[in-house]
N, C-alpha and C. Protein backbone atom coordinates (compact mmCIF):
# COMPACT_ATOMS: atom_id res chain seq x y z
N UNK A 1 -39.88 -50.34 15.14
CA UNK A 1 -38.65 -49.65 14.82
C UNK A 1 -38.90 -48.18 14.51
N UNK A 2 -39.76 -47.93 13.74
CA UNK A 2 -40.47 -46.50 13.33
C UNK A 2 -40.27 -45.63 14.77
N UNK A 3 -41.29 -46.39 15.58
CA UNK A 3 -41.63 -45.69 17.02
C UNK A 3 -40.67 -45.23 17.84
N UNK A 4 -39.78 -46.13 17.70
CA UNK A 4 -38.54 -45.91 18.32
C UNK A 4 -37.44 -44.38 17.71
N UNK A 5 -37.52 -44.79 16.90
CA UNK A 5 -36.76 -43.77 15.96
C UNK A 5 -37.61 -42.45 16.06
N UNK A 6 -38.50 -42.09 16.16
CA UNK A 6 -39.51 -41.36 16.45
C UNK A 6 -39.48 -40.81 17.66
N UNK A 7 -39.44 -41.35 18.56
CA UNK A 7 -39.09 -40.96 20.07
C UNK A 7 -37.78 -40.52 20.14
N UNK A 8 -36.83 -40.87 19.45
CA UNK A 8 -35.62 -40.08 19.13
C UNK A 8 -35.34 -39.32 18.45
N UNK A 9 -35.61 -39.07 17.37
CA UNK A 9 -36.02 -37.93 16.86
C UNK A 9 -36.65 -36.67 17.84
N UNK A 10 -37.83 -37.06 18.77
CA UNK A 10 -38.56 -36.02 19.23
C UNK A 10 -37.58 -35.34 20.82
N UNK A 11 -36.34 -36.19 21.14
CA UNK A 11 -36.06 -36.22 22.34
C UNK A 11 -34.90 -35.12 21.85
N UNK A 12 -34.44 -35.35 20.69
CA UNK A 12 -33.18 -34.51 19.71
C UNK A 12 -33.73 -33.32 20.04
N UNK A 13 -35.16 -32.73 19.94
CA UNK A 13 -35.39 -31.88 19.90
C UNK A 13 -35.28 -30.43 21.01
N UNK A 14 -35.42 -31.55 21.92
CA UNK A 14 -35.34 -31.09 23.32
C UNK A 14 -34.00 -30.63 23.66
N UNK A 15 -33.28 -31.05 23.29
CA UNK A 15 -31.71 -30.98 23.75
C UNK A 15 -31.34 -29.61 23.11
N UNK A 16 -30.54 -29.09 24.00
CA UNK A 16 -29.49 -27.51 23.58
C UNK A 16 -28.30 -28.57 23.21
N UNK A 17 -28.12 -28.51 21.62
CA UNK A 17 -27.41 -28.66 20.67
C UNK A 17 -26.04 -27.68 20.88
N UNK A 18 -26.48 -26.65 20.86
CA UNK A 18 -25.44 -25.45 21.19
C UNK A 18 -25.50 -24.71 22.19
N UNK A 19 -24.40 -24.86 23.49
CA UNK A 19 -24.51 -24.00 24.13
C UNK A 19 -24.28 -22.91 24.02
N UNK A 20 -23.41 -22.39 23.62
CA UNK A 20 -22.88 -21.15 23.03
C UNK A 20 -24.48 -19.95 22.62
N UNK A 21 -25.14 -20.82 22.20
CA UNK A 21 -26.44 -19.77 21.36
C UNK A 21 -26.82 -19.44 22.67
N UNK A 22 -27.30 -19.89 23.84
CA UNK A 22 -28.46 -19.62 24.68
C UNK A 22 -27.40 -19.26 26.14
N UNK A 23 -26.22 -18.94 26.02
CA UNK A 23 -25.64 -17.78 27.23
C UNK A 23 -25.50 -16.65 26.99
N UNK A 24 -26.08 -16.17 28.72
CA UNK A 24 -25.89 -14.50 28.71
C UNK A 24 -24.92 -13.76 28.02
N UNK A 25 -25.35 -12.85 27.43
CA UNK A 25 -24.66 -12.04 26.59
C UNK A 25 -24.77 -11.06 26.25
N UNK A 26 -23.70 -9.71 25.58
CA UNK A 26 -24.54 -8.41 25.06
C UNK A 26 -24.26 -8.60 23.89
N UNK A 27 -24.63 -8.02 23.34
CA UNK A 27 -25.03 -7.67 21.27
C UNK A 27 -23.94 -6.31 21.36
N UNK A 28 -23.11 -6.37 20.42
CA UNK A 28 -22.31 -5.22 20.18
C UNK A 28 -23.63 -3.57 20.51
N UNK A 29 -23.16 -2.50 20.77
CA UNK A 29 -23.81 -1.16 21.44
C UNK A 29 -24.83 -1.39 22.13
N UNK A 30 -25.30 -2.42 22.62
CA UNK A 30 -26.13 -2.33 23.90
C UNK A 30 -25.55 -2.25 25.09
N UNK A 31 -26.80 -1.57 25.93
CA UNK A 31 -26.11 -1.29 27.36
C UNK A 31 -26.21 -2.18 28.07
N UNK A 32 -25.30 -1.77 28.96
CA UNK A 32 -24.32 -2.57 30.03
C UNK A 32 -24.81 -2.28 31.23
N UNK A 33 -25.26 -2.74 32.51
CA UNK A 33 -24.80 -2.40 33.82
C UNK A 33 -23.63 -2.67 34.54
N UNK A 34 -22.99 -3.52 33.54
CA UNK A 34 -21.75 -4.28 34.60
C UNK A 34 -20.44 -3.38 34.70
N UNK A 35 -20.59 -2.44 33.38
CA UNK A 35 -19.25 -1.57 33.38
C UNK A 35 -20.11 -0.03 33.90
N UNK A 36 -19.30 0.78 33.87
CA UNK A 36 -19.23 2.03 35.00
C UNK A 36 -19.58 2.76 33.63
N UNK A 37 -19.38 2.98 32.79
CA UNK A 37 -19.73 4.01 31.37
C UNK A 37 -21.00 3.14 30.62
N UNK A 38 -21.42 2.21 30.86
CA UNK A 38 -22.52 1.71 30.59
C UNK A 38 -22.79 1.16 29.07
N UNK A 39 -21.52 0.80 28.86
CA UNK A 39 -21.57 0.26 27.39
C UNK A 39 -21.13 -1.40 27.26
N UNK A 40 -21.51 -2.02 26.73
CA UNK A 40 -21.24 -3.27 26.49
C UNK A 40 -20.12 -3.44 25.42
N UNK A 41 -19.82 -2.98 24.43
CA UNK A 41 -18.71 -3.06 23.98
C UNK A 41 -17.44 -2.76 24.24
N UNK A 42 -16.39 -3.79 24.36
CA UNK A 42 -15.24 -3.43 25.24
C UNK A 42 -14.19 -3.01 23.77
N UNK A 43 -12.73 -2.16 24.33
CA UNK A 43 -11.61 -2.45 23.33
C UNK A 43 -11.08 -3.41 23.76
N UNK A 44 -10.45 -4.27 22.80
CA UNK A 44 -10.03 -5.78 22.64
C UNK A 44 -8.79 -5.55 23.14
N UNK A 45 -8.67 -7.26 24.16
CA UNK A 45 -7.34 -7.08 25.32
C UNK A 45 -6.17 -6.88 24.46
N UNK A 46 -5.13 -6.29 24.95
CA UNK A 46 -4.04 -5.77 24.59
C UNK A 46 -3.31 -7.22 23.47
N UNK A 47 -2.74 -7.64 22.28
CA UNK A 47 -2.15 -8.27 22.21
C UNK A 47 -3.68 -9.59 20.95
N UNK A 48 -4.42 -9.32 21.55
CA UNK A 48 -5.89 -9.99 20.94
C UNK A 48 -5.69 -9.45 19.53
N UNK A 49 -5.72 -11.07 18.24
CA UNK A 49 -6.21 -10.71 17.01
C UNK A 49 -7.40 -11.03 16.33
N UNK A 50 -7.94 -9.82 15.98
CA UNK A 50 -8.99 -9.49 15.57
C UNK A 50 -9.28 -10.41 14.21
N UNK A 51 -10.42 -11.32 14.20
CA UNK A 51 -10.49 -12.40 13.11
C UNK A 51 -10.64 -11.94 11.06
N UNK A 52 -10.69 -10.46 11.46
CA UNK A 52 -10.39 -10.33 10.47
C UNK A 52 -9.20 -10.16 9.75
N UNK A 53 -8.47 -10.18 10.26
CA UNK A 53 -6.96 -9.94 10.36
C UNK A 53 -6.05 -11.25 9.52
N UNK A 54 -5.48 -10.81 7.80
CA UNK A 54 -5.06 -11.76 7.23
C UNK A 54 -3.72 -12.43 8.20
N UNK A 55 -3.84 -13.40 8.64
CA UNK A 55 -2.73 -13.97 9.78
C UNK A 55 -1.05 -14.65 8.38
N UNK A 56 -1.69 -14.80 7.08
CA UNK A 56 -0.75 -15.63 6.05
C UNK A 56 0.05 -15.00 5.18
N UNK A 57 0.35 -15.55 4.14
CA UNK A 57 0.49 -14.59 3.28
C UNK A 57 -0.12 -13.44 2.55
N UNK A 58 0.15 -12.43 3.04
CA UNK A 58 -0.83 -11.48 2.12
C UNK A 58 -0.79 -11.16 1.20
N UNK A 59 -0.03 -11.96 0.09
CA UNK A 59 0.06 -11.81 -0.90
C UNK A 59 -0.64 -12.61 -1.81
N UNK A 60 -0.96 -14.05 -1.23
CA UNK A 60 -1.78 -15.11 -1.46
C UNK A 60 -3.23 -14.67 -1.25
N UNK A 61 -3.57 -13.89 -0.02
CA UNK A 61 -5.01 -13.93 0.62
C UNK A 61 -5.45 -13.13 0.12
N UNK A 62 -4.67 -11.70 0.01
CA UNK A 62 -5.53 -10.78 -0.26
C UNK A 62 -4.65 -9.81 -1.78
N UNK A 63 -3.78 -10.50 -2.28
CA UNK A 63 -3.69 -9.67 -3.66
C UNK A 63 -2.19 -8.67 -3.24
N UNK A 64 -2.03 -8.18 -2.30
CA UNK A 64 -1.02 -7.39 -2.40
C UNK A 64 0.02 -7.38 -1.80
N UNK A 65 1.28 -6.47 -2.14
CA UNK A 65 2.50 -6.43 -2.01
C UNK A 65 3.01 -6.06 -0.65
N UNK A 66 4.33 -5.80 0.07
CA UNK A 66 4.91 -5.66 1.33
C UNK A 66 3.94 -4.33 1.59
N UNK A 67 3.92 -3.49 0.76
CA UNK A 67 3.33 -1.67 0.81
C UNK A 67 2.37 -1.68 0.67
N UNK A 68 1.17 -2.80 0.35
CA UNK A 68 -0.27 -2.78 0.51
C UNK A 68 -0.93 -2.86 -1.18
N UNK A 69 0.16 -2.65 -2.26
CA UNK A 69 -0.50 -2.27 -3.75
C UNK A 69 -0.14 -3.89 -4.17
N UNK A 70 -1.30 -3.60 -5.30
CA UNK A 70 -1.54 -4.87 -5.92
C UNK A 70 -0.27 -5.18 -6.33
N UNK A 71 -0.45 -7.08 -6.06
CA UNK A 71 0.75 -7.89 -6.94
C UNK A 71 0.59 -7.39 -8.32
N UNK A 72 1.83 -6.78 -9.22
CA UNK A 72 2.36 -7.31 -10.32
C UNK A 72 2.85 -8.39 -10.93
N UNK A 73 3.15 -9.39 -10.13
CA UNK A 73 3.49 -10.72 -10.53
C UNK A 73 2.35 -11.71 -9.97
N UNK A 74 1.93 -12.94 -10.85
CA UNK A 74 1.76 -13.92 -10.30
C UNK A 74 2.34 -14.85 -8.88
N UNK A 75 1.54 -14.60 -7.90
CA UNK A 75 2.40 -14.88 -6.44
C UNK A 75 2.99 -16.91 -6.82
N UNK A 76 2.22 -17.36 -6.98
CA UNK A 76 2.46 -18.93 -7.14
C UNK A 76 2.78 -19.37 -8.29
N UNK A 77 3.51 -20.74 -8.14
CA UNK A 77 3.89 -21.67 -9.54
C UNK A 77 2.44 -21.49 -10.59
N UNK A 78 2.58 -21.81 -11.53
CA UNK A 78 1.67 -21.98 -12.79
C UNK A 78 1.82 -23.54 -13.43
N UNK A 79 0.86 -24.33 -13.49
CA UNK A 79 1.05 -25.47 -13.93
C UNK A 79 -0.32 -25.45 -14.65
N UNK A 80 -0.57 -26.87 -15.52
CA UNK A 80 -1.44 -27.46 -16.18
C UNK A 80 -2.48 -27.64 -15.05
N UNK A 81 -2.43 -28.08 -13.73
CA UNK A 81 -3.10 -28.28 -13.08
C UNK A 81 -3.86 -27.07 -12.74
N UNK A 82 -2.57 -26.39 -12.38
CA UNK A 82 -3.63 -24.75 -11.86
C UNK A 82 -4.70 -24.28 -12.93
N UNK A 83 -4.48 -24.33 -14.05
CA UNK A 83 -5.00 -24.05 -14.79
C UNK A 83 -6.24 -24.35 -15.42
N UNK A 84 -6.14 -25.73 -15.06
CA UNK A 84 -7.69 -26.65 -15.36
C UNK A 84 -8.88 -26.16 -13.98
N UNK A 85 -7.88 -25.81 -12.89
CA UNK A 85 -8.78 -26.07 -11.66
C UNK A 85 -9.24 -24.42 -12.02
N UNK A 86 -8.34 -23.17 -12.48
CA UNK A 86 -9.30 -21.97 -13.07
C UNK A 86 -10.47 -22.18 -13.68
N UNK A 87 -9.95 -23.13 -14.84
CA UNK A 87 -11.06 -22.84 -16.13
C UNK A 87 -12.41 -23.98 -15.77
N UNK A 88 -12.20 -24.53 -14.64
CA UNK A 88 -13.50 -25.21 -13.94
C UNK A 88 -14.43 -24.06 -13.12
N UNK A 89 -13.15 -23.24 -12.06
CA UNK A 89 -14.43 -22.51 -11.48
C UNK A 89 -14.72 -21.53 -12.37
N UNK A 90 -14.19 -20.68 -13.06
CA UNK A 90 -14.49 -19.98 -14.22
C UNK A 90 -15.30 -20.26 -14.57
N UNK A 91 -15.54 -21.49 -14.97
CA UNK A 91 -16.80 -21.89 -16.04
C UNK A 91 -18.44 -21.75 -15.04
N UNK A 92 -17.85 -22.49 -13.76
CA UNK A 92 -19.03 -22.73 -12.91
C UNK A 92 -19.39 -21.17 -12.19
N UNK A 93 -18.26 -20.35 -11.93
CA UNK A 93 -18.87 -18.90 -11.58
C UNK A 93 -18.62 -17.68 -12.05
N UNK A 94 -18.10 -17.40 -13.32
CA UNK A 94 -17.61 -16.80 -13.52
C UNK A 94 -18.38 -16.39 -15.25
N UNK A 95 -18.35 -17.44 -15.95
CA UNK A 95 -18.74 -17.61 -17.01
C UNK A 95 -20.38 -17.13 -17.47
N UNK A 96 -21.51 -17.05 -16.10
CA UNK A 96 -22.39 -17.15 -16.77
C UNK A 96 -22.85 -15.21 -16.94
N UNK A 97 -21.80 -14.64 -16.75
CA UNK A 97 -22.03 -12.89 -16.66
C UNK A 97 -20.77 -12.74 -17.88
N UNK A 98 -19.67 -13.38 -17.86
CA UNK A 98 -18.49 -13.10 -18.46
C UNK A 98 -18.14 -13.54 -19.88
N UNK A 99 -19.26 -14.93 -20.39
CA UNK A 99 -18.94 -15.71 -20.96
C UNK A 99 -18.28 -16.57 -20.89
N UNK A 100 -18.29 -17.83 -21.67
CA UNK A 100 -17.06 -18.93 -21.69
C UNK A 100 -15.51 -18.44 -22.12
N UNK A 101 -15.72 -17.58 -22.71
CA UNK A 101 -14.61 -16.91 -23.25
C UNK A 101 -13.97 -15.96 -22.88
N UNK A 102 -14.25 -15.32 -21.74
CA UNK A 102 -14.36 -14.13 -21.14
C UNK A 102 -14.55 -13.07 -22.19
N UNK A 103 -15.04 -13.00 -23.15
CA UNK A 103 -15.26 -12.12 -23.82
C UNK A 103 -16.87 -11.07 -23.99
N UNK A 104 -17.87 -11.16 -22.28
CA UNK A 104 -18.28 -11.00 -22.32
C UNK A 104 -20.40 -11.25 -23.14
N UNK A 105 -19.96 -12.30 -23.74
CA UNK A 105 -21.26 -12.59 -24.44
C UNK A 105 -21.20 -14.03 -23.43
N UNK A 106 -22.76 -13.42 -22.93
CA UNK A 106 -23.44 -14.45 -22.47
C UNK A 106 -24.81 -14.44 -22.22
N UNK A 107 -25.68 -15.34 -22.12
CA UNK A 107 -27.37 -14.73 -22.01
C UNK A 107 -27.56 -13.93 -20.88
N UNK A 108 -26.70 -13.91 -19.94
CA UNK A 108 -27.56 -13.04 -18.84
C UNK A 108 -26.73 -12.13 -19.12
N UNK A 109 -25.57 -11.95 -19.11
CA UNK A 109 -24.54 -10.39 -20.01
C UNK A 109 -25.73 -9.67 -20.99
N UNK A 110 -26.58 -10.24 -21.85
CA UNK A 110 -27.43 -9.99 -22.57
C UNK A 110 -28.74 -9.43 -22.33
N UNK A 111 -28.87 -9.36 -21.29
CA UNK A 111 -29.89 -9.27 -20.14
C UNK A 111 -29.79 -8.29 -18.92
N UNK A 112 -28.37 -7.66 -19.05
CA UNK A 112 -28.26 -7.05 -18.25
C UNK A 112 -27.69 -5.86 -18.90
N UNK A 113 -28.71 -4.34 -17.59
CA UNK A 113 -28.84 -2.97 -18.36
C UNK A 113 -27.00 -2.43 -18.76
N UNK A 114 -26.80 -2.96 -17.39
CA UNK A 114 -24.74 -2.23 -17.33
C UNK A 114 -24.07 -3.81 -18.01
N UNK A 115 -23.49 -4.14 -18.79
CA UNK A 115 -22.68 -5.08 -19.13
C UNK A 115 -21.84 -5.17 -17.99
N UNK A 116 -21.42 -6.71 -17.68
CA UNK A 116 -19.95 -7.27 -17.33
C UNK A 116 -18.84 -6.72 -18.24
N UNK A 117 -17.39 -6.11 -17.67
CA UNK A 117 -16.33 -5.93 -18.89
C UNK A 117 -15.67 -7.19 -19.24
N UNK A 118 -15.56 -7.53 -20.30
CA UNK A 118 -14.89 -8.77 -20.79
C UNK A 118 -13.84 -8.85 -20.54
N UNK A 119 -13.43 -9.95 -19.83
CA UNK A 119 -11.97 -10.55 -19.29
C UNK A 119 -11.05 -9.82 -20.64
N UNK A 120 -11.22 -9.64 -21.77
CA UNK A 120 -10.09 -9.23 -22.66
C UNK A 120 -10.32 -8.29 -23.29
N UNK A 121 -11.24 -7.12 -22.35
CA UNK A 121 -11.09 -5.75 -22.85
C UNK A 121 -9.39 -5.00 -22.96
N UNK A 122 -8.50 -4.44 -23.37
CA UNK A 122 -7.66 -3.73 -23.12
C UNK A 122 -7.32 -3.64 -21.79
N UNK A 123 -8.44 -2.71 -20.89
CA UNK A 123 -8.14 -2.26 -19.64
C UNK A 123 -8.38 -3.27 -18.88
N UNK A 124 -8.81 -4.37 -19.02
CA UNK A 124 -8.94 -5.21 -18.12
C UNK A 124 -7.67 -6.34 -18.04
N UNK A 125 -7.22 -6.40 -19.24
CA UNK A 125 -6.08 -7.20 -19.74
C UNK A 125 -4.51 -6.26 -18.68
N UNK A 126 -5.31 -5.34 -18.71
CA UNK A 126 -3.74 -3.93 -18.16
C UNK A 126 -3.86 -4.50 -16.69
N UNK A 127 -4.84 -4.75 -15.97
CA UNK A 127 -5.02 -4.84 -14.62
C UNK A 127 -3.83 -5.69 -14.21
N UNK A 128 -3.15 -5.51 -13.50
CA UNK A 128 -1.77 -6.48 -12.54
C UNK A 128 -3.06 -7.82 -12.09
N UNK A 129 -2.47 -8.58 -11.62
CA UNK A 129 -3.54 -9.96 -11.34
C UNK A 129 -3.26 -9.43 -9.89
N UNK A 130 -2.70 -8.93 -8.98
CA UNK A 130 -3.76 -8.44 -7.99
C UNK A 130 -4.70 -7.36 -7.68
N UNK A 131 -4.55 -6.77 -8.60
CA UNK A 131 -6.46 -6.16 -8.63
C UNK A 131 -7.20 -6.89 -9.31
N UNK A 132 -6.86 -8.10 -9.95
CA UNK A 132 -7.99 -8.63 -10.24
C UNK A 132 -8.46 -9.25 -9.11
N UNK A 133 -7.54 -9.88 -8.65
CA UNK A 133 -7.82 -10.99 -7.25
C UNK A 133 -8.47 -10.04 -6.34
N UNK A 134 -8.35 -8.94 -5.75
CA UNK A 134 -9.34 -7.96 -5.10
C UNK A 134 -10.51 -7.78 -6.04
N UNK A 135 -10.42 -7.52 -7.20
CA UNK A 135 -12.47 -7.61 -7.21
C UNK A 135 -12.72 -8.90 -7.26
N UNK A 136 -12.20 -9.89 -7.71
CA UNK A 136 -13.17 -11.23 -7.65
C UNK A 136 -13.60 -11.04 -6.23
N UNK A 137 -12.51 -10.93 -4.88
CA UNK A 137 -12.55 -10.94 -3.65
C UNK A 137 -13.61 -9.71 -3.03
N UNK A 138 -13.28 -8.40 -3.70
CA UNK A 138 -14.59 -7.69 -3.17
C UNK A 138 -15.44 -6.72 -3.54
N UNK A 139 -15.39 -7.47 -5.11
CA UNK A 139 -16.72 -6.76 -6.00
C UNK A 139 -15.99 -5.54 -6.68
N UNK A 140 -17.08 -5.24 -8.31
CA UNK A 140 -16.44 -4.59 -8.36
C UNK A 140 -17.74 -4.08 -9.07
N UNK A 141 -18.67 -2.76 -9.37
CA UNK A 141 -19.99 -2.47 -9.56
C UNK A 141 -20.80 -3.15 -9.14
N UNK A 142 -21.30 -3.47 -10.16
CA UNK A 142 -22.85 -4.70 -10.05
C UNK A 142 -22.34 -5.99 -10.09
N UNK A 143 -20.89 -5.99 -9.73
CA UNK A 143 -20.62 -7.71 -9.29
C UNK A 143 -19.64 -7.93 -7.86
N UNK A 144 -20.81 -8.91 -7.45
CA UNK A 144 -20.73 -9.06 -5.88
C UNK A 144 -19.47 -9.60 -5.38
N UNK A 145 -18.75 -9.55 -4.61
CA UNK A 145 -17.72 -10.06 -3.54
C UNK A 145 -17.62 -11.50 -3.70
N UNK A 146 -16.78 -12.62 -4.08
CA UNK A 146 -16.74 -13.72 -3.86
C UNK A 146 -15.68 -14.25 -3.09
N UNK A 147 -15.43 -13.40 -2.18
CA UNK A 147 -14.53 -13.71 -1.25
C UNK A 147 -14.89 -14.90 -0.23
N UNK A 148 -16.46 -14.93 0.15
CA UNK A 148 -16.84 -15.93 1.21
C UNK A 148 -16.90 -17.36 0.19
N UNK A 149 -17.25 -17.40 -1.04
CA UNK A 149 -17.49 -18.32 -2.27
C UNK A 149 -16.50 -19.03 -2.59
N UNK A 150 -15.69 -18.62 -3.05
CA UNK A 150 -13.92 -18.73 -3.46
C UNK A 150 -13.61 -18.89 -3.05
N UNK A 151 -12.33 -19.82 -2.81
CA UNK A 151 -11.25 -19.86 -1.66
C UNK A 151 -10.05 -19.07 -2.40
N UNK A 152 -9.36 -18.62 -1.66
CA UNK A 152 -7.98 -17.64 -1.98
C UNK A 152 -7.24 -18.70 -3.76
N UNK A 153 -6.95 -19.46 -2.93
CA UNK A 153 -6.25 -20.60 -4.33
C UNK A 153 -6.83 -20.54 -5.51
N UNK A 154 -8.35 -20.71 -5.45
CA UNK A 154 -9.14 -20.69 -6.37
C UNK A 154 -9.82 -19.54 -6.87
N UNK A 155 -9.15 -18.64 -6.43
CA UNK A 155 -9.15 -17.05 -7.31
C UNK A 155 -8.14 -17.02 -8.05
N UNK A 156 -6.55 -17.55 -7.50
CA UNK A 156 -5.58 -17.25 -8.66
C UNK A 156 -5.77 -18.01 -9.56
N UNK A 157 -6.32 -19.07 -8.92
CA UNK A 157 -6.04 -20.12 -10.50
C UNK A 157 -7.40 -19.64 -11.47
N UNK A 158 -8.74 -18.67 -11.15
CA UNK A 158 -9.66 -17.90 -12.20
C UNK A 158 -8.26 -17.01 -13.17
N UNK A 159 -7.54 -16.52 -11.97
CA UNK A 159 -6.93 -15.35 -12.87
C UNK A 159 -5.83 -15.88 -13.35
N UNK A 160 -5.29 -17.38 -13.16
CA UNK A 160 -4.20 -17.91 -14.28
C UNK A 160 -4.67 -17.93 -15.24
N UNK A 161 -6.37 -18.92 -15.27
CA UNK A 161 -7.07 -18.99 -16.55
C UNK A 161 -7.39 -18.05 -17.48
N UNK A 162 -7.67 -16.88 -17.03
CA UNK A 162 -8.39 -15.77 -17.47
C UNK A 162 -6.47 -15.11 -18.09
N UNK A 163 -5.22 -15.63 -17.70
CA UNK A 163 -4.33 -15.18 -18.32
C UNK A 163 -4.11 -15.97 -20.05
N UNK A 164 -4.42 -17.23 -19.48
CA UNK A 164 -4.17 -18.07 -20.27
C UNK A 164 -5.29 -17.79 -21.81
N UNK A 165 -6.41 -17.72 -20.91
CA UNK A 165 -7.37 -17.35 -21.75
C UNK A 165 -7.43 -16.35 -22.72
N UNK A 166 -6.35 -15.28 -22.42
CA UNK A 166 -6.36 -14.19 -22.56
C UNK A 166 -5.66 -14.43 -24.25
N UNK A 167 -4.23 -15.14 -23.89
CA UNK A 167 -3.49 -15.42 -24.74
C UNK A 167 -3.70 -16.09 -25.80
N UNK A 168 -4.83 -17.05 -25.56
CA UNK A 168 -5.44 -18.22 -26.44
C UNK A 168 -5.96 -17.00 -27.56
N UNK A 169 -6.69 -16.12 -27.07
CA UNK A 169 -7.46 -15.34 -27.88
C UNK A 169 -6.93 -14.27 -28.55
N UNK A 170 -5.76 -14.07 -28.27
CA UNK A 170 -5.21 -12.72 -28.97
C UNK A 170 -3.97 -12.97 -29.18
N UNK A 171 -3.43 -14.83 -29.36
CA UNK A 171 -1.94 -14.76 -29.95
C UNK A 171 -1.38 -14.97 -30.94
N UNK A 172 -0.76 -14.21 -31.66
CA UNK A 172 -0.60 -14.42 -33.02
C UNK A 172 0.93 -15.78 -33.51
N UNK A 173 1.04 -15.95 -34.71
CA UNK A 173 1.75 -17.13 -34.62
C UNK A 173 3.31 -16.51 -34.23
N UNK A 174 3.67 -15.24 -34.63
CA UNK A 174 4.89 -15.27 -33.63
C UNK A 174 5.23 -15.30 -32.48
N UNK A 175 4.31 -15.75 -31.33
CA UNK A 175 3.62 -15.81 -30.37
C UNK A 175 4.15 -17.42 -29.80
N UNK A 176 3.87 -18.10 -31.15
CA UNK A 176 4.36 -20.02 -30.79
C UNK A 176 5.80 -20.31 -30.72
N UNK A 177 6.21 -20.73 -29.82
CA UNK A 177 7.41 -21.52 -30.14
C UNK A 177 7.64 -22.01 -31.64
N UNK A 178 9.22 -21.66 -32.36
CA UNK A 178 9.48 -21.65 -33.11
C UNK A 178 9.22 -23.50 -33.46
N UNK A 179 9.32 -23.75 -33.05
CA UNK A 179 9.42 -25.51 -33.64
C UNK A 179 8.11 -25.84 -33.89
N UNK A 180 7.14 -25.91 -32.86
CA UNK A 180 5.49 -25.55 -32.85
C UNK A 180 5.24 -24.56 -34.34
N UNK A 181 5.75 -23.81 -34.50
CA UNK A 181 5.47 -22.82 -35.20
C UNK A 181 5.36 -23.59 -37.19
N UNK A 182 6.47 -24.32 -37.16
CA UNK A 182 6.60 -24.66 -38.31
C UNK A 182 5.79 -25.91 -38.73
N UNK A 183 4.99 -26.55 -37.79
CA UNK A 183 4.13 -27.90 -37.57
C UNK A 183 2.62 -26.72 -38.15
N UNK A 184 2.78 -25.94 -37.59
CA UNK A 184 0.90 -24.98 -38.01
C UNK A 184 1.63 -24.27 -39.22
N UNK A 185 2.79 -24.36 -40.12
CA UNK A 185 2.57 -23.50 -40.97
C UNK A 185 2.49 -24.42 -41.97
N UNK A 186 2.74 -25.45 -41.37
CA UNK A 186 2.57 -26.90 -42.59
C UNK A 186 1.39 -27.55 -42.68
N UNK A 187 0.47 -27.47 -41.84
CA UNK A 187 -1.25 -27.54 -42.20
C UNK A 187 -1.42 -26.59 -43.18
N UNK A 188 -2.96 -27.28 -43.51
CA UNK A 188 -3.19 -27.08 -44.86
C UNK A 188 -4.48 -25.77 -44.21
């Protein structure tokens, strides 16, 4: 049985898996003989979209408004759910430069010459949540792009958390619902 499996294995090897890798082709600015100006790079046929090209909402994908400037509003619903699914990736990518708290203390924050700004500096708190969603998406100093990492969804719901978070940490009791309010003034 080994042997067998073995001989298949070795026969896998042999095989073009992908055709695509091993046809003729040019590499973007290499030359051409086939065109008359001798360049291999063509302009793209009339009507052709270019894959970088947000095809959805762009307000979802990439943070901003009809005119190109960051959302001021939260684009999507806000639920308990969204919120847990933030403070998961938060925790798993976000947290170990930012803290658990976003308040910046963390061992490698500690460790590093330029600090991370803490999710609840002032100016960071001022930011509209679509400039935040553009730097998570494409860096912002010494912190890298997580646009290929992240999926779009799972940036707003960092920056629901990081709202929520925000509030946890800096709300005072006139802040609670009045009914709520009178349950914490009756603890001891």
């Amino acid at each position: 049985m080994r042997a067998i499996a073995l001989v298949l294995l070795c026969a896998c090897s042999s095989v073009d898996i992908d055709p695509m890798e091993a046809q003729p082709k040019y590499k973007a600015y290499a030359e051409s003989s086939f065109y008359e100006d001798g360049r291999a790079m063509r302009t793209p046929p009339e009507g052709s979209v270019p894959r970088e090209r947000v095809l959805g909402n762009a307000a979802l994908e990439e943070g901003v408004d009809d005119n190109g400037a960051p959302l001021r509003n939260f684009p999507m619903g806000l639920n308990q759910a969204l919120l847990e699914e933030g403070r998961h990736r938060f925790e798993i990518t976000c947290a170990a430069c930012h803290g658990l708290l976003g308040d910046g203390n963390s061992l490698v924050a500690r460790n590093m010459s330029i600090k991370p700004p803490p999710s609840l500096y002032p100016f960071v708190r001022s930011l509209p949540p679509g400039r935040i969603f553009q730097i998570i998406s494409n860096g912002w100093g010494l912190m890298p792009a997580y646009a290929e990492h992240i999926p779009a969804h799972e940036r707003w719901a960092v920056i629901a958390y990081l709202r929520a978070l925000d509030r946890s940490q800096n709300a005072t009791l006139a802040d609670v619902p009045a009914a709520r309010r009178r349950d914490l003034e009756q603890k001891p």
